[in-house]
Structure formats: structure tokens, C-alpha cells
Protein backbone atom coordinates (compact mmCIF):
# COMPACT_ATOMS: atom_id res chain seq x y z
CA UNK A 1 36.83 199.87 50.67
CA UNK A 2 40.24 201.32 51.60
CA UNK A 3 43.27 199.34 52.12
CA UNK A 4 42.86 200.85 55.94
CA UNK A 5 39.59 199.47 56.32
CA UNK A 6 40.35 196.29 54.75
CA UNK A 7 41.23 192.80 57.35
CA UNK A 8 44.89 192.33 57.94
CA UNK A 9 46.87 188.96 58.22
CA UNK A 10 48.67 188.99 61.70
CA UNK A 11 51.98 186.24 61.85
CA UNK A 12 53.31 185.73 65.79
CA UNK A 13 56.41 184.31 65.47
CA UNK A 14 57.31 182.16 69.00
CA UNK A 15 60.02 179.84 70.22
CA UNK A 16 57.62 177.20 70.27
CA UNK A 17 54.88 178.02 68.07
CA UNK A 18 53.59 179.92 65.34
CA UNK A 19 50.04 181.83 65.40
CA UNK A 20 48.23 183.34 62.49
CA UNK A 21 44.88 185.24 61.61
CA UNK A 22 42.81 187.61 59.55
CA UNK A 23 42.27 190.38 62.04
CA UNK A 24 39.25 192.75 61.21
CA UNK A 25 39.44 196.28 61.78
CA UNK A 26 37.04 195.57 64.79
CA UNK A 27 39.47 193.37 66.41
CA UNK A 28 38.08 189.82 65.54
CA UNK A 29 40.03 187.29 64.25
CA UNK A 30 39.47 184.81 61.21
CA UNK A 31 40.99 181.83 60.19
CA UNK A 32 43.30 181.46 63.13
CA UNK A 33 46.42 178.92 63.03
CA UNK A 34 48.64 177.51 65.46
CA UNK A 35 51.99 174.55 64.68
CA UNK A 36 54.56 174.31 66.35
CA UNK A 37 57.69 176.07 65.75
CA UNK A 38 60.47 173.18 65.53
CA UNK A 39 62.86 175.92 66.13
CA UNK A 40 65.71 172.84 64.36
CA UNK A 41 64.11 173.44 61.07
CA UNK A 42 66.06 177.32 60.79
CA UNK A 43 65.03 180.18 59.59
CA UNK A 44 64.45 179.71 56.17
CA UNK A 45 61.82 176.61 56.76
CA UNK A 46 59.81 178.35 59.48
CA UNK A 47 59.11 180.95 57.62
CA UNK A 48 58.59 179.05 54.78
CA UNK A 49 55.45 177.38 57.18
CA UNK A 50 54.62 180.55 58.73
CA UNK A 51 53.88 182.13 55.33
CA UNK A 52 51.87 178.81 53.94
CA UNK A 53 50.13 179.07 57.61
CA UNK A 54 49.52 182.48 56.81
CA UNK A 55 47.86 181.66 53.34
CA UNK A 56 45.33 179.76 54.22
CA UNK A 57 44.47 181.71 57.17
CA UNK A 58 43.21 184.13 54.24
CA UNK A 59 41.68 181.39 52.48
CA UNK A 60 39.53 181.09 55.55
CA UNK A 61 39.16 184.23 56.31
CA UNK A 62 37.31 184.50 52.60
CA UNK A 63 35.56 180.78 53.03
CA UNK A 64 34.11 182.25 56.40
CA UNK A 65 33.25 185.61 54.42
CA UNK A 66 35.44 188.03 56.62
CA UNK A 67 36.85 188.55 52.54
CA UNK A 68 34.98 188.81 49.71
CA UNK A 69 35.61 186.37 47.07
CA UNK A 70 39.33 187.44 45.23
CA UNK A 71 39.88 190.32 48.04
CA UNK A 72 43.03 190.12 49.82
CA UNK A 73 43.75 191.24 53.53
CA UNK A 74 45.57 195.05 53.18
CA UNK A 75 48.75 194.68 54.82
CA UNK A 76 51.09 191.95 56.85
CA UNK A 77 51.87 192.57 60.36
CA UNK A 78 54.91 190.46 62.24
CA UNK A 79 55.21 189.81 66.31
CA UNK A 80 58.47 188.26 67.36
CA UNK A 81 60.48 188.57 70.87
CA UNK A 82 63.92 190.76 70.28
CA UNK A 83 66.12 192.10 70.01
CA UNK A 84 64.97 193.18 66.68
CA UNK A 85 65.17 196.61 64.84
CA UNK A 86 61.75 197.56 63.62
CA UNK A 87 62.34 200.45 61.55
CA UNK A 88 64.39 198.18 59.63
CA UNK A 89 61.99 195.04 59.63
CA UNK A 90 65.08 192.88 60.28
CA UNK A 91 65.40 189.69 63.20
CA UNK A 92 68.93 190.99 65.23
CA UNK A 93 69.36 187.37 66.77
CA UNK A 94 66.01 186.97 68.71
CA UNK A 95 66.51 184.85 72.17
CA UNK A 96 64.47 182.88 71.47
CA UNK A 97 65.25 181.72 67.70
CA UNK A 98 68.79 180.96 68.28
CA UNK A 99 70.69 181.24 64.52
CA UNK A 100 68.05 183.88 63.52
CA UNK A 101 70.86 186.32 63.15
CA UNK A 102 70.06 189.80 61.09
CA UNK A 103 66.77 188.07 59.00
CA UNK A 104 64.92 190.77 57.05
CA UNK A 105 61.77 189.49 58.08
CA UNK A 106 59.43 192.49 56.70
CA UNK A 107 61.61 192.63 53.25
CA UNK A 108 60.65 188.38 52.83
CA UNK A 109 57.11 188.85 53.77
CA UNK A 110 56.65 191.65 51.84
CA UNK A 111 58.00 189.57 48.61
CA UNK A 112 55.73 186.61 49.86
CA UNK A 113 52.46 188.63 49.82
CA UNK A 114 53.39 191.38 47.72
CA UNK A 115 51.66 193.72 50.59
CA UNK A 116 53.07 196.24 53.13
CA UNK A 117 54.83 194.79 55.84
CA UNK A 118 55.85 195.54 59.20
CA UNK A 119 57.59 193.93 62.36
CA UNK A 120 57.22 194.88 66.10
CA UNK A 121 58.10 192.87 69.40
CA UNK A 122 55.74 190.36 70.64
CA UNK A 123 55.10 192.09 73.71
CA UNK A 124 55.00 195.59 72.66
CA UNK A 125 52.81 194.19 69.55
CA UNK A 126 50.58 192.49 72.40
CA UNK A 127 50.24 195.75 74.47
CA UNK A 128 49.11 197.29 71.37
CA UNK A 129 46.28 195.16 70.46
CA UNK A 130 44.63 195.30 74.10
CA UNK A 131 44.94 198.83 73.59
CA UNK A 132 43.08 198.84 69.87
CA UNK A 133 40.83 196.03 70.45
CA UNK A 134 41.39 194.10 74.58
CA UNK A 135 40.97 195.47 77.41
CA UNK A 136 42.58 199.29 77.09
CA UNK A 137 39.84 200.28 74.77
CA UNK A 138 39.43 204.03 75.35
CA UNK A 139 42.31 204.84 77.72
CA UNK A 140 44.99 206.96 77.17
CA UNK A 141 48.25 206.00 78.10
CA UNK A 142 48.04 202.17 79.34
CA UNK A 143 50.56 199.84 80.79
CA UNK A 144 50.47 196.34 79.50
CA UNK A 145 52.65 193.25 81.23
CA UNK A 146 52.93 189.81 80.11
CA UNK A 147 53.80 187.22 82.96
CA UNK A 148 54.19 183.93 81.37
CA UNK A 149 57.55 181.79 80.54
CA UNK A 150 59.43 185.17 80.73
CA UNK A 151 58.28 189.04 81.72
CA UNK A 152 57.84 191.59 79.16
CA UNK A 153 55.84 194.60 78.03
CA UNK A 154 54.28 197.85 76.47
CA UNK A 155 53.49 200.88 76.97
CA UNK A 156 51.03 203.59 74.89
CA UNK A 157 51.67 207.11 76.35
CA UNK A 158 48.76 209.62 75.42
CA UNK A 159 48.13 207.42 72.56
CA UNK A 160 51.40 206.43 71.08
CA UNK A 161 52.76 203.39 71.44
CA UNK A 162 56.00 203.13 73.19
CA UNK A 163 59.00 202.02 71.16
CA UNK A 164 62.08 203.38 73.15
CA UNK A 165 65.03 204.73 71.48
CA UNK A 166 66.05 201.62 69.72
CA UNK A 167 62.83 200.00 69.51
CA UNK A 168 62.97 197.41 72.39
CA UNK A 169 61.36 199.27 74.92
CA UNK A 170 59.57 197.66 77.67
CA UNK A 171 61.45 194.95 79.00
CA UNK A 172 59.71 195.37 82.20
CA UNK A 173 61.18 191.39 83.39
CA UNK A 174 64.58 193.06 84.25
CA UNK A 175 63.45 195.33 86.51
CA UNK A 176 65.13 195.38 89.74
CA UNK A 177 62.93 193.67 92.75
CA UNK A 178 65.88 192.09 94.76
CA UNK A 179 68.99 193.53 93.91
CA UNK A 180 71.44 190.54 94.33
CA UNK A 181 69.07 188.11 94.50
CA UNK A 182 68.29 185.22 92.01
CA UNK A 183 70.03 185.09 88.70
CA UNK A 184 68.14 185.70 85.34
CA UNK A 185 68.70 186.35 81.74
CA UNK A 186 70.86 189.45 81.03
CA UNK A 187 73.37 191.40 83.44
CA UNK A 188 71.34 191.31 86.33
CA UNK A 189 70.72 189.16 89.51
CA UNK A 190 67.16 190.15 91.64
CA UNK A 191 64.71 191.20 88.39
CA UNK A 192 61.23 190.76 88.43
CA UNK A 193 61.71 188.17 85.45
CA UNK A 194 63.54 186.51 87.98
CA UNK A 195 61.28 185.67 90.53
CA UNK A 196 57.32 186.26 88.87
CA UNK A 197 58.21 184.67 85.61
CA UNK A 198 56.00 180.59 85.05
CA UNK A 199 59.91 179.67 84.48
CA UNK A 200 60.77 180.83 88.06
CA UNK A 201 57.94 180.59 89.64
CA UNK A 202 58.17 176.81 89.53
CA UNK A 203 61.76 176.95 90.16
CA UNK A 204 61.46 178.87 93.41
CA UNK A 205 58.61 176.19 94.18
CA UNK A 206 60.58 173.10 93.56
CA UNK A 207 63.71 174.85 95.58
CA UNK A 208 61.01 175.51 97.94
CA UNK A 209 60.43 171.36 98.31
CA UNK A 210 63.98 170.63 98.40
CA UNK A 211 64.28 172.85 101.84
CA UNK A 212 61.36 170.83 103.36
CA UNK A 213 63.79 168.07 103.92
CA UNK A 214 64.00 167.00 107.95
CA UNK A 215 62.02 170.09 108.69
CA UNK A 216 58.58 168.42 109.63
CA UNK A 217 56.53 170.24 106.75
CA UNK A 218 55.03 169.18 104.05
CA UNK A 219 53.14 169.94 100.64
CA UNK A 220 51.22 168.39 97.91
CA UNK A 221 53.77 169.82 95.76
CA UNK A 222 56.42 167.16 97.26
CA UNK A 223 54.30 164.30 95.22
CA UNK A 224 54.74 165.99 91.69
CA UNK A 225 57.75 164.82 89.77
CA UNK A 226 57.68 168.62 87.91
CA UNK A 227 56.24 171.55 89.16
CA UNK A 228 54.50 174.16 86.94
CA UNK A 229 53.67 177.66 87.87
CA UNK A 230 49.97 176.54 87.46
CA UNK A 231 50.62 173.84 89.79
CA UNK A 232 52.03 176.48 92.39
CA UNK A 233 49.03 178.72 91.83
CA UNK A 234 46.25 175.65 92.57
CA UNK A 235 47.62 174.61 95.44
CA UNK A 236 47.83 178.08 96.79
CA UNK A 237 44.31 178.35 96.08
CA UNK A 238 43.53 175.11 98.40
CA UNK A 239 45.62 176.29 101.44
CA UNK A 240 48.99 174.42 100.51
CA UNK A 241 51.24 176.55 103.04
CA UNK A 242 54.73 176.54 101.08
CA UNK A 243 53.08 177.14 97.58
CA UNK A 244 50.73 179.77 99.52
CA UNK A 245 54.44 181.50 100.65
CA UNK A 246 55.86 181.02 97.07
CA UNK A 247 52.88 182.66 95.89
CA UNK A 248 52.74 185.72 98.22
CA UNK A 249 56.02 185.98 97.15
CA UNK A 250 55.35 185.91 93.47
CA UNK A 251 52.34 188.74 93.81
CA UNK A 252 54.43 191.09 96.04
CA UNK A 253 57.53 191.53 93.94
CA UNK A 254 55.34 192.15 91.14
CA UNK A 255 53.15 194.73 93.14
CA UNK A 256 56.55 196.07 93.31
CA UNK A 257 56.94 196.37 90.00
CA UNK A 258 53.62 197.48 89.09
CA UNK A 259 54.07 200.04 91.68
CA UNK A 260 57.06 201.81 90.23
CA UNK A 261 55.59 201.83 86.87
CA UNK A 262 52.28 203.41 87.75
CA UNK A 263 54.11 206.17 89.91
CA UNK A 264 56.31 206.50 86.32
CA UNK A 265 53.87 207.04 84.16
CA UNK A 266 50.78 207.51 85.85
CA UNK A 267 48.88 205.29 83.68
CA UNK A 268 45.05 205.08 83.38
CA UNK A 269 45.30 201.42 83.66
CA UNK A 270 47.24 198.82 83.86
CA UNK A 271 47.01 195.69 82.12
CA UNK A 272 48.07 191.77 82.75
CA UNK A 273 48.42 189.23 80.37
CA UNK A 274 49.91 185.65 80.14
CA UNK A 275 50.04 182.22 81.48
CA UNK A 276 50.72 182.99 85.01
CA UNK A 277 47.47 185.29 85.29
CA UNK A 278 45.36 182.45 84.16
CA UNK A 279 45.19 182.11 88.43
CA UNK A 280 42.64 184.95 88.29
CA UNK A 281 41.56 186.40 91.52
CA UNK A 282 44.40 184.92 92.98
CA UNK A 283 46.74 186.74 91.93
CA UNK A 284 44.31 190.08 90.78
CA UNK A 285 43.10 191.11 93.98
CA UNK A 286 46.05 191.07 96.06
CA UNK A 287 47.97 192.61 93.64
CA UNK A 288 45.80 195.37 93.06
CA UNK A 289 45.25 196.06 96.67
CA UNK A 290 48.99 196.47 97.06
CA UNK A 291 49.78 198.45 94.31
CA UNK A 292 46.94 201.01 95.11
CA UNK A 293 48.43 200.94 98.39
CA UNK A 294 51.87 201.71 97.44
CA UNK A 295 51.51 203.78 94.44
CA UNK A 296 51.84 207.53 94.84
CA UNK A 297 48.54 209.59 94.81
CA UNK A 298 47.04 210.88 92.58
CA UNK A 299 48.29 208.36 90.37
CA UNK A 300 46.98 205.52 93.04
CA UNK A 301 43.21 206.64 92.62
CA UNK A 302 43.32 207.10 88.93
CA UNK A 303 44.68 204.01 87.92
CA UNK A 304 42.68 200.66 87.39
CA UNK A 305 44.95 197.27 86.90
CA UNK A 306 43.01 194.49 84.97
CA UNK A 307 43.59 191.11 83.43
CA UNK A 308 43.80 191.08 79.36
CA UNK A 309 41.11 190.45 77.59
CA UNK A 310 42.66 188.81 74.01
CA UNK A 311 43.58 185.36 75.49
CA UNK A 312 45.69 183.25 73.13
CA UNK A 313 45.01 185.14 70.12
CA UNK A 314 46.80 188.23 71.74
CA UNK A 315 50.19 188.14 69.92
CA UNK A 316 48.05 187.73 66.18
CA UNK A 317 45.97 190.71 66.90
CA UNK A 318 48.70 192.90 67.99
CA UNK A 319 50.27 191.95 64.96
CA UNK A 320 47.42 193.03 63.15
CA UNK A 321 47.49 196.19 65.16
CA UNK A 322 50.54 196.49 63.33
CA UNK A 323 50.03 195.95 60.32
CA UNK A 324 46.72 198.37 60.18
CA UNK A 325 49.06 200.80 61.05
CA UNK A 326 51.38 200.01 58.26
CA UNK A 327 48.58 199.88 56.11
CA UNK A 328 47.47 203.22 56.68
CA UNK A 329 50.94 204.28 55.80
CA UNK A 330 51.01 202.72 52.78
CA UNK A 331 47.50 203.91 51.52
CA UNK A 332 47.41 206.82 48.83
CA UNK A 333 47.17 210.32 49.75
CA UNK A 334 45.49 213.30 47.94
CA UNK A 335 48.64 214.39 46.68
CA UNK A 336 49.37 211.04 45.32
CA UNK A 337 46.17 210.55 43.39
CA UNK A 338 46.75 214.10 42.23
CA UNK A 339 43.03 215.50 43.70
């Protein structure tokens, strides 16, 4: 069997846990691993755990027979949030991972597992497994968005995955839905990170409460000590009035969003991932109606916008997308065998 058509091992790398698998060429994964990060430990000791999470994710992967006995997975693939440089395999002081500054991730796993190794962010790694193996099976160019504690992205144009000149393309959380309007990460006040992410969707909720104050309203919301985004989404769903306006907020800036992207690149389909979309229908339908609304024809009638399809194990198969790819790099030509 060739090293391409061997299983991978996938490591996602996340600010507050660590996810691992055997991912077979079909997609499925084996042996997968979840701790938490204990981002306190440092560099060295995480990924001192990741890689000892890693091996016995292969060991398994080869109890559960996705291996034979003795075979080893072909290559190592790495998701982690940026900035990072890819080309170089190297950690450029990830946001998430504060003290991670310049670690050559790809260079230590490649030592660890003496395999090809390769590094991509999480959320251009994610957008490329639903495109492989989720829900963008068989499209062309596809548009994939994660809405959970931040808002990030991926893109594969006519089949190539989308990188961006210094390999941190698709931050699609900073773009621009209220210029001058709430402050987020980075240079910007307004973005769509801003106002859709779980992080400020439950902000905007609980700000929300405060106001009700002498006003006459009320919402079930008042009687939780913290408000999550999922919180916010359920009571929506019941009829709550001020989560049902933080809501309709939430689902129209990110129609926005959507919007701009699918009159950009006129993508076959659209795809949503993360916490936040765990509300389903909820958000979904409206969403799609006003995007298909808004969006420029032809592009409006050719594009479809779903919900993912990889769940929780998304970032360790798009790591494994990864690392199939690197894989096939790595594998011996004609001209190397001398045929």
C-alpha cells in the first residue's frame, strides 16, 4: 500500500484542548483523543502530551485494525490558530498559545515520528477536511466559516485550497459589519467576529439585560448568573423577546457577511461550522433566506449554504487532510525509484 493510501495521524492543537486521530483516506477517524490543553504547562510540555496523545491514538488505530499489526500511519498533519507560517512549519506567536513564539512545530514532530510533517491553520485545516471528507464533497470552490468562541475560515477555489499570500488567509471574523461599532481583536471596531462570535454573542446578551433596568421588560435571561451563546439561542427558540432581538441580530450581520463572500467568489456552497451553529434551523434558515436574497445573481441561485458535517472531530480530520497531502509529497516518484 502506498504511503498516500496509508491512514494519517491528525494533531489539533487548541487553547483549551488538544484533539488527535488516525484519519483514513475515506475520512473516518480512529483512535480519537481529547485533554485539555493547560496552556501554563508551555510549549515544550504540551507538545510533549500532544505527541504521547498522538501515540496511542496509533496504537488504537492498529488495536481497532484501521493498521495492520507493525504498520505506521504515512504522514503527521498539525491544525493550530495563527499567525503561523506554514511553508515553514513554524508557531509565529499563535493568539491563542501566548509564549508560543517562533516554535518549529513540523521540524519537532517530524523528529518525534520520524514521518513527513506539515502545519496549516485550524480553520483553513477545518475548511479543508469538509471539503475532502464533510459536507463539500464534490464541489468546486467552497466557502467554509467557523462561528464558535471566535470567527474564522477557508476557502478552496476550483479545487485549491486557499492559503493567501502569507498563509493566513481567511480570517473572515474581521470583516467589516458595523464600521465603528463594537470593539474586537485586531485594528478594527464593527467586525463580524465582533458581534456573531459565542464570545459576543453572550456579551451583547448580557449588555442586552443590563438595559432592561426600569424599562418594564423582562427575560429569562435576567435569572442566569452567566449567559452563553447557547443560552441566547434557546431562549430565542421559546419566544424570549430580547434574546429573540439579540439573535436576529446575530443572523443578519452574518447574512451580511455571507453575502459579500458569495458575491466574491461565487462559491458552489457555503459551509458553517462551530459551536454557535449547534442552534440548527435557527439560525440556518433565516440565514440562508437572506443571503439568497441579497447575494448577486447568478451567484444567488447557484450557491447552497449548509451546516458542517465533521462535528467535533473537524479540526483532526482537516489535519489529516493535511497531512495526506504532505504525504503524497513525500512519496517516491518514477524518477526517484529510477523506472
Amino acid at each position: 500500500m502506498g504511503a498516500a493510501r496509508r491512514p494519517v495521524l491528525g494533531l489539533d492543537i487548541g487553547g483549551t484542548k488538544l484533539a488527535v486521530g488516525v484519519v483514513t483516506p475515506e475520512g473516518a477517524v480512529s483512535g480519537f483523543l481529547v485533554e485539555p490543553t493547560r496552556r501554563e504547562d508551555g510549549y515544550e510540555v504540551i507538545l510533549g502530551r500532544l505527541f504521547a496523545l498522538g501515540r496511542r491514538a496509533v496504537a488504537a488505530a492498529r488495536e481497532e485494525g484501521v493498521l495492520a499489526p507493525g504498520e505506521d500511519v504515512a504522514a503527521v498533519g498539525i491544525s493550530c490558530g495563527g499567525p503561523l507560517d506554514a511553508a515553514r512549519g513554524m508557531l509565529l506567536s499563535p493568539i491563542h498559545l501566548p509564549g508560543w513564539d517562533s516554535v518549529p512545530v513540523v521540524d519537532l514532530a517530524s523528529a518525534e515520528f520520524g514521518l513527513p510533517a506539515a502545519l496549516e491553520n485550524d480553520a483553513t485545516a477545518a475548511a479543508y477536511g469538509e471539503y475532502r471528507f464533510g459536507a463539500g464533497r464534490g464541489t468546486n470552490t467552497m466557502v467554509y466559516l467557523t462561528v464558535s468562541t471566535g470567527v474564522g475560515g477557508g476557502a478552496v477555489i476550483n479545487g485549491r485550497l486557499h492559503r493567501g499570500a502569507a498563509g493566513n488567509g481567511g480570517e473572515y471574523g474581521h470583516i467589516s459589519v458595523r464600521p465603528g461599532g463594537r470593539p474586537g481583536f485586531g485594528h478594527r471596531a464593527g467586525t463580524l467576529e465582533a458581534y456573531a462570535s459565542g464570545t459576543a454573542i453572550a456579551e451583547r446578551a448580557t449588555e442586552a439585560v443590563a438595559a432592561l433596568a426600569g424599562t418594564g421588560r423582562s427575560s429569562v435571561l435576567s435569572a442566569l448568573e452567566v449567559i452563553r451563546a447557547e443560552d441566547v439561542s434557546a431562549a430565542a427558540r421559546a419566544g424570549d423577546e430580547v434574546a429573540r432581538e439579540v439573535w436576529d441580530e446575530t443572523v443578519e450581520l452574518l447574512a451580511d457577511a455571507v453575502t459579500d463572500l458569495v458575491n466574491i467568489l461565487e462559491p458552489d456552497l457555503v459551509v458553517l461550522g462551530g459551536g454557535v451553529t449547534r442552534a440548527g434551523a435557527l439560525l440556518l434558515d433565516p440565514l440562508r433566506e437572506q443571503v439568497l436574497a441579497q447575494a448577486m445573481p447568478p451567484a444567488a441561485a447557484a450557491v447552497r449554504i449548509e451546516l458542517a458535517q465533521l462535528g467535533d472531530t473537524v479540526g483532526v480530520v482537516g489535519a489529516g487532510a493535511i497531512a495526506f497531502d504532505a504525504a503524497d509529497r513525500s512519496a517516491p516518484t518514477l524518477t526517484d525509484l529510477h523506472v
